[in-house]
N, C-alpha and C. Protein backbone atom coordinates (compact mmCIF):
# COMPACT_ATOMS: atom_id res chain seq x y z
N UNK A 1 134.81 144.57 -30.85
CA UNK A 1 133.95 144.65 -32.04
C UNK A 1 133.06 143.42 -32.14
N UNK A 2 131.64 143.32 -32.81
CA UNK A 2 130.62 142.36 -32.98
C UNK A 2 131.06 141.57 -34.26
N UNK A 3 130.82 140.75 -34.18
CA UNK A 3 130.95 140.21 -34.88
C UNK A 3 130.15 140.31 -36.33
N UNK A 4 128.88 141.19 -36.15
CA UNK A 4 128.19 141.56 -37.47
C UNK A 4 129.24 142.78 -38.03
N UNK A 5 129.71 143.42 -37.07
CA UNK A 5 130.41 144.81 -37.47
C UNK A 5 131.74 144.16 -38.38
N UNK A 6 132.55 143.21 -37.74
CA UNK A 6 133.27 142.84 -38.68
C UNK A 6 133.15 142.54 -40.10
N UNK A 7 132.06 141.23 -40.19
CA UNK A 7 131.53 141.06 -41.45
C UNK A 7 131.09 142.07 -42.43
N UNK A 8 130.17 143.36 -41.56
CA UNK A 8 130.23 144.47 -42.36
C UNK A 8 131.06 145.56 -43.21
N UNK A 9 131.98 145.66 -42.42
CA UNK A 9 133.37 146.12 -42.50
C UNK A 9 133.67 145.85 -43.85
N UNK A 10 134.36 143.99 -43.85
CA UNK A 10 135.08 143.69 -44.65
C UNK A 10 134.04 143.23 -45.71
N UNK A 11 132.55 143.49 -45.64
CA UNK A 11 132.38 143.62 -47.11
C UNK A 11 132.46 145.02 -47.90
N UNK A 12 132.52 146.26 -46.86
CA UNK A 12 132.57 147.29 -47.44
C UNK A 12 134.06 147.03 -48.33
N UNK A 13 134.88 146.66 -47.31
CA UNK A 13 136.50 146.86 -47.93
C UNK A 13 136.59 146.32 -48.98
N UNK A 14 135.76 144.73 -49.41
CA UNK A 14 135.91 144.11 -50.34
C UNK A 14 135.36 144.76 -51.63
N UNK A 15 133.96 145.54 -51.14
CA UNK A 15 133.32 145.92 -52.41
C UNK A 15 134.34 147.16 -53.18
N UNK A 16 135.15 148.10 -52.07
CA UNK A 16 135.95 149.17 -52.21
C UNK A 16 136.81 148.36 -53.21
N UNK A 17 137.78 147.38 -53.05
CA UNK A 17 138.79 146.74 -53.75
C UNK A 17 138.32 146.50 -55.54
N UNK A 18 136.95 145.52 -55.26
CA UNK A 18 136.69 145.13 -56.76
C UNK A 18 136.14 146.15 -57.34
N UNK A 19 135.64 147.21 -56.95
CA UNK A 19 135.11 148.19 -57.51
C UNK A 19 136.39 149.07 -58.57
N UNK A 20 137.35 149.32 -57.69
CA UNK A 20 139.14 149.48 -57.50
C UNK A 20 139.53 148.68 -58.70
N UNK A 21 139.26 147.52 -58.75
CA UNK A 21 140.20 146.82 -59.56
C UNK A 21 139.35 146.46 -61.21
N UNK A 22 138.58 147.00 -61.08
CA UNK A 22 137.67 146.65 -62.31
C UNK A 22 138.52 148.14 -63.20
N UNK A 23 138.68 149.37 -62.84
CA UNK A 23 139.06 150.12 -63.25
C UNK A 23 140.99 149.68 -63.72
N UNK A 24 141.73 150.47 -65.03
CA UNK A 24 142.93 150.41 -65.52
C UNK A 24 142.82 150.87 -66.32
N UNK A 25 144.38 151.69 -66.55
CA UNK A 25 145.16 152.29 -67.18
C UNK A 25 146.11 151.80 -68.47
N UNK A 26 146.03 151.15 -69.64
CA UNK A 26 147.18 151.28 -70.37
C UNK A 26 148.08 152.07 -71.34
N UNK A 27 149.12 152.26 -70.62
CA UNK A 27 150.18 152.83 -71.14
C UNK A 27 150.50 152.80 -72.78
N UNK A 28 151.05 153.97 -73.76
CA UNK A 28 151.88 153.43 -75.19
C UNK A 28 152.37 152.55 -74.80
N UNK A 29 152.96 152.21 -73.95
CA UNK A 29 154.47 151.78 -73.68
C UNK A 29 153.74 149.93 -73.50
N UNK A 30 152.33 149.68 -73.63
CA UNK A 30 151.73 148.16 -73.10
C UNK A 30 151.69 147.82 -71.70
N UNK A 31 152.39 148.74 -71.18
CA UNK A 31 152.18 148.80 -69.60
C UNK A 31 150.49 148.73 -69.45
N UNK A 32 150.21 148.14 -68.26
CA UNK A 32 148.86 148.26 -67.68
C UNK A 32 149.05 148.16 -66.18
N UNK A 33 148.25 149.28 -65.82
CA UNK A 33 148.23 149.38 -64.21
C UNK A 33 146.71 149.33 -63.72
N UNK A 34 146.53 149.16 -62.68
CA UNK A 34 145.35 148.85 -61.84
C UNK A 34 144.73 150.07 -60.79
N UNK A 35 143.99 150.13 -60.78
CA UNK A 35 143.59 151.15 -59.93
C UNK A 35 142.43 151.91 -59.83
N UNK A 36 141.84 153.16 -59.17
CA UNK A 36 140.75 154.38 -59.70
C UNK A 36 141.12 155.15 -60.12
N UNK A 37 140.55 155.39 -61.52
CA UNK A 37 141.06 155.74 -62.88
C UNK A 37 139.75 157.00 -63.25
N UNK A 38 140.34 158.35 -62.65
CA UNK A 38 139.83 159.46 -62.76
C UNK A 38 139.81 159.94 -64.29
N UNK A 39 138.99 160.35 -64.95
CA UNK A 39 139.33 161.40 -66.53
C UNK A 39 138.37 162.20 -66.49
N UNK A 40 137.60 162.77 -65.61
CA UNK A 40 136.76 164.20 -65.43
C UNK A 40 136.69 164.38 -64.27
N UNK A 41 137.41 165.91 -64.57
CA UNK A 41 136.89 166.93 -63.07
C UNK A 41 135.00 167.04 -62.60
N UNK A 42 134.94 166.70 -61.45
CA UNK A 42 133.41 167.23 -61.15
C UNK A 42 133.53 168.68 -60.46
N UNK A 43 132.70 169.43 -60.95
CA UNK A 43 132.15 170.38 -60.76
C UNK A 43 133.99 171.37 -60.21
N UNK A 44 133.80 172.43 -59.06
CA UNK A 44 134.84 173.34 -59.15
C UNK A 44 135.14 174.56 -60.16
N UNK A 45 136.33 175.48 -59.95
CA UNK A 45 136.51 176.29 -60.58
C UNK A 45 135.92 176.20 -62.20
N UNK A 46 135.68 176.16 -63.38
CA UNK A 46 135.51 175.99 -64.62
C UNK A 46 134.13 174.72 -64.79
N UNK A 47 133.84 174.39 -63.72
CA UNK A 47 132.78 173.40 -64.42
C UNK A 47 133.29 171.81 -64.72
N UNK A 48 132.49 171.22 -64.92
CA UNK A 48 133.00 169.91 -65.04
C UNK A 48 133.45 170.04 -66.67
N UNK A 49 134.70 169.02 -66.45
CA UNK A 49 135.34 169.38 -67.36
C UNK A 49 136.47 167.87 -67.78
N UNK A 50 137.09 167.31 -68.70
CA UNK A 50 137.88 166.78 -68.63
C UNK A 50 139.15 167.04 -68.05
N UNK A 51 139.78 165.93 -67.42
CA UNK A 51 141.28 166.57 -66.57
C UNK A 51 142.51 166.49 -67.82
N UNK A 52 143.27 167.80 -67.59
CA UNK A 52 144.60 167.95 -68.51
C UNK A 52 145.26 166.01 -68.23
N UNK A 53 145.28 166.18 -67.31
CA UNK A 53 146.12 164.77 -67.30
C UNK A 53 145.16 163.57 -66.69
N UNK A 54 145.43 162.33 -66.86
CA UNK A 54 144.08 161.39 -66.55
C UNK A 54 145.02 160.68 -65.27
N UNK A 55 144.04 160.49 -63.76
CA UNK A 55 144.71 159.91 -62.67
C UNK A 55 144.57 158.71 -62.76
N UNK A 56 145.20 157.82 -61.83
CA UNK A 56 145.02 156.22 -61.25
C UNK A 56 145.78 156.47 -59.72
N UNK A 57 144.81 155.89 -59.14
CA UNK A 57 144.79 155.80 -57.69
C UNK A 57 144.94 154.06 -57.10
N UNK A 58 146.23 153.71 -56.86
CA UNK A 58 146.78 152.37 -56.53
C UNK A 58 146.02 152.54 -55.21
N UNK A 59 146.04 150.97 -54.72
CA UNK A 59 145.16 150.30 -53.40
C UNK A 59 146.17 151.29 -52.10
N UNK A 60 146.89 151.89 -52.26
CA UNK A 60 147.17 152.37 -51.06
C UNK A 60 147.56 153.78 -51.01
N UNK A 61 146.41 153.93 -51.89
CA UNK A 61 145.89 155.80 -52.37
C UNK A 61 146.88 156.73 -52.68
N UNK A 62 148.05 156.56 -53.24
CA UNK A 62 148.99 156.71 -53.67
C UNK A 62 148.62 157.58 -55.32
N UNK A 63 148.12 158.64 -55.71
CA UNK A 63 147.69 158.76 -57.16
C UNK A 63 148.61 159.38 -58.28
N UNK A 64 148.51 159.36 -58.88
CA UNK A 64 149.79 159.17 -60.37
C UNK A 64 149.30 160.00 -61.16
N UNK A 65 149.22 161.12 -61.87
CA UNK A 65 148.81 161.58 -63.27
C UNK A 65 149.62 161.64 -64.38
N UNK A 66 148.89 160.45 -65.62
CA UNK A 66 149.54 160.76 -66.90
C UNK A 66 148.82 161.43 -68.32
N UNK A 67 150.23 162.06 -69.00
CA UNK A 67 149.40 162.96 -70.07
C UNK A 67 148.56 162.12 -70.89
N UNK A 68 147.52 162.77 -71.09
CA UNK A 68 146.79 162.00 -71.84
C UNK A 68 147.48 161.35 -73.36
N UNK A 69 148.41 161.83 -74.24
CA UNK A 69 148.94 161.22 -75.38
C UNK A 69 149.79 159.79 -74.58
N UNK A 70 149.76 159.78 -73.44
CA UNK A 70 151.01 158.58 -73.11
C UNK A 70 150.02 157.12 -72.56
N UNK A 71 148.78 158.07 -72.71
CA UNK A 71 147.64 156.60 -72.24
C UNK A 71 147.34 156.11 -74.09
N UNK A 72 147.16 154.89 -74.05
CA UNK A 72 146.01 154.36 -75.44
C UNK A 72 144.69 153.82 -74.83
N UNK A 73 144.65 153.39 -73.46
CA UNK A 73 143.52 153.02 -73.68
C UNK A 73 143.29 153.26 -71.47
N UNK A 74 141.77 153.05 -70.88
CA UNK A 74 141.55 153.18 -69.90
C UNK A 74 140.56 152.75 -70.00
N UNK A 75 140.06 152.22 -68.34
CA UNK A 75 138.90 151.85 -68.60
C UNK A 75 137.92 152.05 -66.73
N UNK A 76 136.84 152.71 -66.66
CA UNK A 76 136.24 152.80 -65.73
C UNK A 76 135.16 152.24 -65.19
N UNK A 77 134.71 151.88 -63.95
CA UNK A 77 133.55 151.32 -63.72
C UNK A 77 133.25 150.45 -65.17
N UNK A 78 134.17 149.79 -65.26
CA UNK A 78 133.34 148.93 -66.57
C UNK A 78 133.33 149.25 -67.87
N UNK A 79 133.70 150.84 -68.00
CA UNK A 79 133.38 151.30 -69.55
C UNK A 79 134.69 151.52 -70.22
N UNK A 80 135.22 151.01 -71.33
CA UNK A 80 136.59 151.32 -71.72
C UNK A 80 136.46 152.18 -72.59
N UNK A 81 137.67 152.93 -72.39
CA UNK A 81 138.05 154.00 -73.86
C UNK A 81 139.25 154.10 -74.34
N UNK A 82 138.80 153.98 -75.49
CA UNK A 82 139.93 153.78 -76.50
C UNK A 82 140.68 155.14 -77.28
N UNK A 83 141.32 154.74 -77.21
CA UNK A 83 142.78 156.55 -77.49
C UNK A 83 142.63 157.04 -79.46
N UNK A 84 142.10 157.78 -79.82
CA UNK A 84 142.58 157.69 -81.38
C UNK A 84 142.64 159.12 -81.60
N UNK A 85 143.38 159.19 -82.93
CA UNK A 85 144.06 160.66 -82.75
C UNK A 85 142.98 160.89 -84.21
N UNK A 86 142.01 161.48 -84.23
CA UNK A 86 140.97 162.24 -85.53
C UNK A 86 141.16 163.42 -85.92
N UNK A 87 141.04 163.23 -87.45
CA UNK A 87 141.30 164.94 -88.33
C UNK A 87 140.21 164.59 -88.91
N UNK A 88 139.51 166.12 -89.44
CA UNK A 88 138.65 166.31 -90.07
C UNK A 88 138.87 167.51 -90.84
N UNK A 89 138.22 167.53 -91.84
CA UNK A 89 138.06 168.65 -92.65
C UNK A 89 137.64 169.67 -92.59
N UNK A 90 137.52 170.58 -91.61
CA UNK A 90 136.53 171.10 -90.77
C UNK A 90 137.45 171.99 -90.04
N UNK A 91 136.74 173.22 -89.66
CA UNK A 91 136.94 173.78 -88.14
C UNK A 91 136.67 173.44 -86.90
N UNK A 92 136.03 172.81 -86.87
CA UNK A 92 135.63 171.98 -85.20
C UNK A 92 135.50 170.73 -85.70
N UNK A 93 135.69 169.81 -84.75
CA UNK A 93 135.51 168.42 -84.95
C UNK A 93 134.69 167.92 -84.91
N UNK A 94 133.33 169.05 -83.73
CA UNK A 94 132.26 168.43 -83.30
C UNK A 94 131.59 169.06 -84.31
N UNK A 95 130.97 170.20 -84.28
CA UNK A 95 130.33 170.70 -85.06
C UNK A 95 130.46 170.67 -86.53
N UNK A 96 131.78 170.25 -86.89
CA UNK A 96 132.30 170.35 -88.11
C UNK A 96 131.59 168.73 -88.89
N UNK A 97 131.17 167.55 -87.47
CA UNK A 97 130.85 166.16 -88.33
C UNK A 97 129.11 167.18 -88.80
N UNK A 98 128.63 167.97 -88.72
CA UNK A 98 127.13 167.69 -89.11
C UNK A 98 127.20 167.96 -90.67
N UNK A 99 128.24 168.59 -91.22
CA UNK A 99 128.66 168.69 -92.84
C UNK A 99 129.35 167.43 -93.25
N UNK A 100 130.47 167.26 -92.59
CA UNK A 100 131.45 166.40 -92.74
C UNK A 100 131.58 164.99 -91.66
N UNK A 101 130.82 163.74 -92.06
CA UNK A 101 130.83 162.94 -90.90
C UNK A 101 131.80 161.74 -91.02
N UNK A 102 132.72 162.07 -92.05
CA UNK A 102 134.27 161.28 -91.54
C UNK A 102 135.10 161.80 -90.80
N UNK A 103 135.64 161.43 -89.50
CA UNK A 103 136.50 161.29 -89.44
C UNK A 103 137.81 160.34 -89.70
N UNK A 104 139.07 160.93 -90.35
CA UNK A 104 140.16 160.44 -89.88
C UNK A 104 141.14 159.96 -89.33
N UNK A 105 141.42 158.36 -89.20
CA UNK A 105 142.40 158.32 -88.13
C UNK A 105 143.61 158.74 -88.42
N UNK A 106 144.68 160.12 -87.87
CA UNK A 106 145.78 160.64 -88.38
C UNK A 106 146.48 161.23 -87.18
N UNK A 107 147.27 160.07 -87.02
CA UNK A 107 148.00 161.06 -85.79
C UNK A 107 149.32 162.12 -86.08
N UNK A 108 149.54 162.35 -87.22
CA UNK A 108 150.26 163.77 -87.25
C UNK A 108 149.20 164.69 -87.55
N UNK A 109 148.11 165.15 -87.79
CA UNK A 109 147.29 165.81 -88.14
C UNK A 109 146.34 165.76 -87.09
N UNK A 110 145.61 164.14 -86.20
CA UNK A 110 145.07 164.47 -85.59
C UNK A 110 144.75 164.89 -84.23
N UNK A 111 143.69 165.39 -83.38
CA UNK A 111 143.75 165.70 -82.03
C UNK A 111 143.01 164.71 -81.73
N UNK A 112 143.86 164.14 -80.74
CA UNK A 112 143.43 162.61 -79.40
C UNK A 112 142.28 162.93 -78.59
N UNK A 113 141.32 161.96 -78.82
CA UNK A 113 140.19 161.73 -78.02
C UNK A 113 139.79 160.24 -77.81
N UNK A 114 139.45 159.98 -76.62
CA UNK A 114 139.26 158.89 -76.00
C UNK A 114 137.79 158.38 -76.27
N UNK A 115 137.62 157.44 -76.95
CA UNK A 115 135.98 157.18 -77.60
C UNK A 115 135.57 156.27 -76.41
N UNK A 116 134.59 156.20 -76.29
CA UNK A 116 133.70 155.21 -74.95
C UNK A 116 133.36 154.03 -76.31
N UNK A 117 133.70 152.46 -75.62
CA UNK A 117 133.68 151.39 -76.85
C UNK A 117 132.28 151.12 -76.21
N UNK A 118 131.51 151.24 -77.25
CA UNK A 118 130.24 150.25 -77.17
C UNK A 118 130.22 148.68 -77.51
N UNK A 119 130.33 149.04 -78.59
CA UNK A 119 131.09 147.88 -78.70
C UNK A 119 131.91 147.47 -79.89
N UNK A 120 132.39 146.18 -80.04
CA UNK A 120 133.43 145.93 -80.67
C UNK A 120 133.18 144.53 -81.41
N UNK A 121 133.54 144.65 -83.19
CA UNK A 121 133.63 143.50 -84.19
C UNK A 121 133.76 143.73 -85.39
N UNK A 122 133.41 143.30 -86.41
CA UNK A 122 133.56 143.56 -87.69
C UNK A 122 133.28 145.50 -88.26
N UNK A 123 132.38 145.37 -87.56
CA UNK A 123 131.97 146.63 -87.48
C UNK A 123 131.81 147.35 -85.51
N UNK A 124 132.61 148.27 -85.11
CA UNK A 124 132.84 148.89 -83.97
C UNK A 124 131.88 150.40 -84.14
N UNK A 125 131.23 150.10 -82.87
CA UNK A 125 130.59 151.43 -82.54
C UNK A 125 131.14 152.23 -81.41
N UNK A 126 131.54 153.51 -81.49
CA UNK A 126 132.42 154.11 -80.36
C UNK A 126 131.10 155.34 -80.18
N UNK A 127 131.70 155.56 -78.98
CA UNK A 127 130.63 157.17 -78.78
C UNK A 127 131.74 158.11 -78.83
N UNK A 128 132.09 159.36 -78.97
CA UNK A 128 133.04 160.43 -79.25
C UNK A 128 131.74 161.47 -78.12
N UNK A 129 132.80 161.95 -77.12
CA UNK A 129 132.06 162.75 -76.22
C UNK A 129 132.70 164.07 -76.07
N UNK A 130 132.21 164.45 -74.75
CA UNK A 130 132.89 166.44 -74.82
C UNK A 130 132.04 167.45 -74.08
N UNK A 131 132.28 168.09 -73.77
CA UNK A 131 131.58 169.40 -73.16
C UNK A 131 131.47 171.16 -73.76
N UNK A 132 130.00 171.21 -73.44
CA UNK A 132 130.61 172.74 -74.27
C UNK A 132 131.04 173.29 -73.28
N UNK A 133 131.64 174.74 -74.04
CA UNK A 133 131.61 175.38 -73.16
C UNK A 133 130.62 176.11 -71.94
N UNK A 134 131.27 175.98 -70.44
CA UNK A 134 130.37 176.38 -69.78
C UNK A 134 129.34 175.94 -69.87
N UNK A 135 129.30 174.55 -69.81
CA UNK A 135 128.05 173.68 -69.51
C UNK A 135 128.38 172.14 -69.57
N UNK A 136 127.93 171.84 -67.98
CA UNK A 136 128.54 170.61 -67.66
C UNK A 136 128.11 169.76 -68.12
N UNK A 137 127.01 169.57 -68.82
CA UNK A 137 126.26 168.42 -69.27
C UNK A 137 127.09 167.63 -70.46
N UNK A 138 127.91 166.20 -70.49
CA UNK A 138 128.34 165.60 -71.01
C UNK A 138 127.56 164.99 -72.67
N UNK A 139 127.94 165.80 -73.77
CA UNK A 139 127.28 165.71 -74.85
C UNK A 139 128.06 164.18 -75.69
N UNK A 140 127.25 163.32 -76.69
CA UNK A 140 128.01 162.58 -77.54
C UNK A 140 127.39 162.49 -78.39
N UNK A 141 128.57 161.89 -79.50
CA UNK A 141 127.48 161.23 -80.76
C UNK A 141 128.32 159.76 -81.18
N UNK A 142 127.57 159.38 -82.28
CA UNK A 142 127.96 157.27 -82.33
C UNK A 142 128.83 157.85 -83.48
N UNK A 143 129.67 157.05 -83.39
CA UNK A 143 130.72 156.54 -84.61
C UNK A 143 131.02 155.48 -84.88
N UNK A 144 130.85 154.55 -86.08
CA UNK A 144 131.32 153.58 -86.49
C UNK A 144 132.57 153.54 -87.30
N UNK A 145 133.00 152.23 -87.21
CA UNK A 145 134.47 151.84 -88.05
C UNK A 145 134.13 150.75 -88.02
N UNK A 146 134.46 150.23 -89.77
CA UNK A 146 134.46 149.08 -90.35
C UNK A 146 135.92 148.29 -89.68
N UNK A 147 136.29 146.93 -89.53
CA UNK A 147 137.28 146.64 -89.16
C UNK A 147 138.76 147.17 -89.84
N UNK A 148 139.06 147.08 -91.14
CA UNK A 148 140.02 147.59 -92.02
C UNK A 148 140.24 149.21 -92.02
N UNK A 149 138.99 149.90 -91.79
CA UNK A 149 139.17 151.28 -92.40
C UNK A 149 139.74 152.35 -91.52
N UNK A 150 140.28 153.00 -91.59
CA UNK A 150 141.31 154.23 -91.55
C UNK A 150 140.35 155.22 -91.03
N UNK A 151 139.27 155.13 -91.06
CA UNK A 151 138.73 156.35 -90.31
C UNK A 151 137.36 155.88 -89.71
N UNK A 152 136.32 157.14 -89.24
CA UNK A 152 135.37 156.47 -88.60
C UNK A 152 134.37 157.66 -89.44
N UNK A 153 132.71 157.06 -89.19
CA UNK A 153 132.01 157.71 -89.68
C UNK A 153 130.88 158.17 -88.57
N UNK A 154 130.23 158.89 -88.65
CA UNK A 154 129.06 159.63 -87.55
C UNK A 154 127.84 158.94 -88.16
N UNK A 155 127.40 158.38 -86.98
CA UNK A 155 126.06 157.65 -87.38
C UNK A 155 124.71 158.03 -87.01
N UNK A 156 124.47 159.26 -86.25
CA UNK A 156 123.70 159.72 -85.82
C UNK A 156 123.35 161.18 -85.82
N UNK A 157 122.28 162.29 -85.63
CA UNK A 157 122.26 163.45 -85.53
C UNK A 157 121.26 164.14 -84.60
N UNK A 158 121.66 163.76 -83.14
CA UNK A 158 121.24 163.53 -81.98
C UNK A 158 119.79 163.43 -81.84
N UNK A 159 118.72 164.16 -81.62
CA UNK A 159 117.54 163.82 -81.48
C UNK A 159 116.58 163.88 -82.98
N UNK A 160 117.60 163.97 -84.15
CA UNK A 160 116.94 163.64 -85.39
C UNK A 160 117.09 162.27 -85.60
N UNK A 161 117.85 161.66 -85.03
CA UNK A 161 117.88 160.07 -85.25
C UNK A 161 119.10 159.62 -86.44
N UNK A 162 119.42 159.15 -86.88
CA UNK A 162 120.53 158.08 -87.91
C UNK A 162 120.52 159.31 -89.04
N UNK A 163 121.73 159.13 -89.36
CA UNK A 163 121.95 159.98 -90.68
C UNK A 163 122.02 158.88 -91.83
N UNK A 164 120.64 159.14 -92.13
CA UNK A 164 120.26 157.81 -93.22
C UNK A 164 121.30 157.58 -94.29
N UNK A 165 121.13 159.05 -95.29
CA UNK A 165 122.16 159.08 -96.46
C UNK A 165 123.29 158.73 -95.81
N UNK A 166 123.94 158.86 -95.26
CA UNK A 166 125.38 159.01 -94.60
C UNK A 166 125.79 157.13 -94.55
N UNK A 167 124.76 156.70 -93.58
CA UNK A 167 124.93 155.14 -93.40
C UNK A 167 124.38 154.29 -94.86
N UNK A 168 123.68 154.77 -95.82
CA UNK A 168 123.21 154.10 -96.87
C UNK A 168 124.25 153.97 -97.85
N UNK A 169 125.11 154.81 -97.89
CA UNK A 169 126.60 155.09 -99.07
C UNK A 169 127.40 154.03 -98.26
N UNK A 170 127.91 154.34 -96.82
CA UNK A 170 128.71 153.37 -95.89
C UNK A 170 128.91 151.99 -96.00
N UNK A 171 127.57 152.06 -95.94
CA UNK A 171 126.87 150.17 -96.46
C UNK A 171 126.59 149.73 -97.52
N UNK A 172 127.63 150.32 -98.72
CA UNK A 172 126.97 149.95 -99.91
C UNK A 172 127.79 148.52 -100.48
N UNK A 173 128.03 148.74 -99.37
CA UNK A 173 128.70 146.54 -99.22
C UNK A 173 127.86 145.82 -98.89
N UNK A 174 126.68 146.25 -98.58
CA UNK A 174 125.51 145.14 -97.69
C UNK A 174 124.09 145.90 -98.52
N UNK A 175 123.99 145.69 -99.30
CA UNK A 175 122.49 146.29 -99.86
C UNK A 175 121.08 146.05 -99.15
N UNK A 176 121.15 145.10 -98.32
CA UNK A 176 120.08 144.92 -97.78
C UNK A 176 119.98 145.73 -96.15
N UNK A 177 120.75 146.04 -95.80
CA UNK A 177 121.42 147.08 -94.68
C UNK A 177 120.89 148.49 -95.10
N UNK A 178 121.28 148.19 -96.18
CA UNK A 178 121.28 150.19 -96.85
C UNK A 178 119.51 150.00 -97.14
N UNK A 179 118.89 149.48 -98.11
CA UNK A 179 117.82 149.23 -97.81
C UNK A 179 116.52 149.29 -96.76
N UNK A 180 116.92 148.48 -95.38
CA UNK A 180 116.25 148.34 -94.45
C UNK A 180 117.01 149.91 -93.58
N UNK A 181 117.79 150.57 -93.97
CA UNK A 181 117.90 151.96 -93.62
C UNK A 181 117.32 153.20 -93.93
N UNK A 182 117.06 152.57 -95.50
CA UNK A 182 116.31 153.77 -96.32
C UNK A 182 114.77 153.85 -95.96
N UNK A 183 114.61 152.47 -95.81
CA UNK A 183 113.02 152.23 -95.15
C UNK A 183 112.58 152.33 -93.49
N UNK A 184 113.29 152.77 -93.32
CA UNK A 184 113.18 153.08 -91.73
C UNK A 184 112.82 151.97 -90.97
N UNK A 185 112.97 150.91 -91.64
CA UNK A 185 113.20 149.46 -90.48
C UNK A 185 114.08 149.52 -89.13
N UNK A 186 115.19 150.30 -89.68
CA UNK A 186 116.03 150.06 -88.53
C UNK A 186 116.04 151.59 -88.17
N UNK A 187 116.00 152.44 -86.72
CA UNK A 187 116.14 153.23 -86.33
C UNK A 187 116.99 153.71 -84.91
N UNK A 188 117.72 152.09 -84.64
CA UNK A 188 118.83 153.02 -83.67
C UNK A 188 120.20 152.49 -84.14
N UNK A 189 121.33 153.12 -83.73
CA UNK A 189 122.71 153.09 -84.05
C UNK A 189 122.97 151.94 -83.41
N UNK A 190 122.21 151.29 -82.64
CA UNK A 190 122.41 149.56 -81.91
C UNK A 190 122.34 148.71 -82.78
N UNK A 191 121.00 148.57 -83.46
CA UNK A 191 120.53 147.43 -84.68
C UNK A 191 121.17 147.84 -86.07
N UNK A 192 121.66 149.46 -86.83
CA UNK A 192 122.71 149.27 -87.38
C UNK A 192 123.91 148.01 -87.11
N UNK A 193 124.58 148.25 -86.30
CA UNK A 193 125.64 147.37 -85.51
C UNK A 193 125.41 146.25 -86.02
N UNK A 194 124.49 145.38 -85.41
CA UNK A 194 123.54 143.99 -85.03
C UNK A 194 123.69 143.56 -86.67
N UNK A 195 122.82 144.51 -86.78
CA UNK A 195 122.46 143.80 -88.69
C UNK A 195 123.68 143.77 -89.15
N UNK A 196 125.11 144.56 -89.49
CA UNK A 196 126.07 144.06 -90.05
C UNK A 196 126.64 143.20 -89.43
N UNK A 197 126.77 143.04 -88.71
CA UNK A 197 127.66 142.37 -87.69
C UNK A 197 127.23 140.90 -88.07
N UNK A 198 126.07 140.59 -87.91
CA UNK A 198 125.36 139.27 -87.92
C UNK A 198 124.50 138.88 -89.26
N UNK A 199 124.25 139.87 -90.50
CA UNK A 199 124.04 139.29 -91.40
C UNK A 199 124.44 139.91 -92.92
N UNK A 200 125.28 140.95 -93.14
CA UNK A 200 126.03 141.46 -94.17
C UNK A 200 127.58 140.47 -94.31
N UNK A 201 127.80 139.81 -95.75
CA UNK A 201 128.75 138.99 -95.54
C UNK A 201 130.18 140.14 -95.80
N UNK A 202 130.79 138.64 -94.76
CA UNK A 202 132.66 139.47 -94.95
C UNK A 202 133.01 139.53 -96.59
């Protein structure tokens, strides 16, 4: 072997590893494991779809599937998701936030879904995702949670933009928030975030 071929090699292997290890699994149990950390089927019988059970694939391809209630949290290529069990008032959860945009955190009542963290502080923005039926295209919408509160609220109404009323009642701890909402100063679910985060007091 050349000596470029080697070097090549072992950067493939290396990039394979950290790519590998950026991905994990934690357990209820506080366990955390390492690995490639599968949670959607691509394409196949039914369409892309979420998997009944979520994999991790250890460095010596060895793969594991656990039920999804026994994970709290995972995290892929970089993006973590966080485990919470939501009820709503409603017949659907999804369709049911465009009347009703609390959800509940209730785990005897609620059904577990894994939110993608945008990010995380006083105020947390999660995305809540899903598929319809028979159609692979991966749909979401934003949800916020105040640090203290018990449930989360829908901050958006996809290509109509921010559910003004919705976030103006939310924020009626920060008047100048609710304000610069009513006036269409602020128009994405990012600078919501930003502005409490960094200038509505605790």
């Amino acid at each position: 072997m050349t000596l470029s071929f080697l070097v090549f090699f072992g950067s493939i292997c290396l990039y394979a590893q950290n790519n590998q290890a950026s991905d994990y699994l934690v357990l209820r149990t506080s366990d955390t494991l390492y690995g490639k950390v599968e949670h959607i089927k691509e394409g196949g019988f039914g369409g892309r779809r979420f998997y009944k059970k979520i994999r991790i694939t250890n460095a010596r391809g060895k793969t594991k599937k656990y039920q999804r209630r026994d994970v709290s949290s995972f995290s892929v290529d970089g993006v973590v998701f966080e485990s919470f069990w939501l009820y709503q008032e409603s017949q659907s959860l999804i369709t049911g936030a465009l009347g009703n945009p609390k959800y509940t955190m209730d785990p005897n009542q609620g059904e577990q879904h894994f939110l993608r963290v945008v990010s995380k502080g006083r105020l947390s923005h999660y995305q809540l995702e899903w598929f319809e039926q028979g159609n692979s295209t991966l749909w979401s919408m934003s949800l916020l949670k105040k640090e203290k509160d018990a449930f989360l609220i829908r901050a958006d109404q996809g290509l109509f933009g921010l559910k003004r009323k919705v976030l103006q009642r939310y924020f009626a701890d920060c008047p100048e928030l609710g304000k610069a909402i009513q006036q269409k100063q602020i128009r994405k679910v990012r600078q919501v975030v930003e502005w409490y985060n960094d200038s509505c007091m605790q």
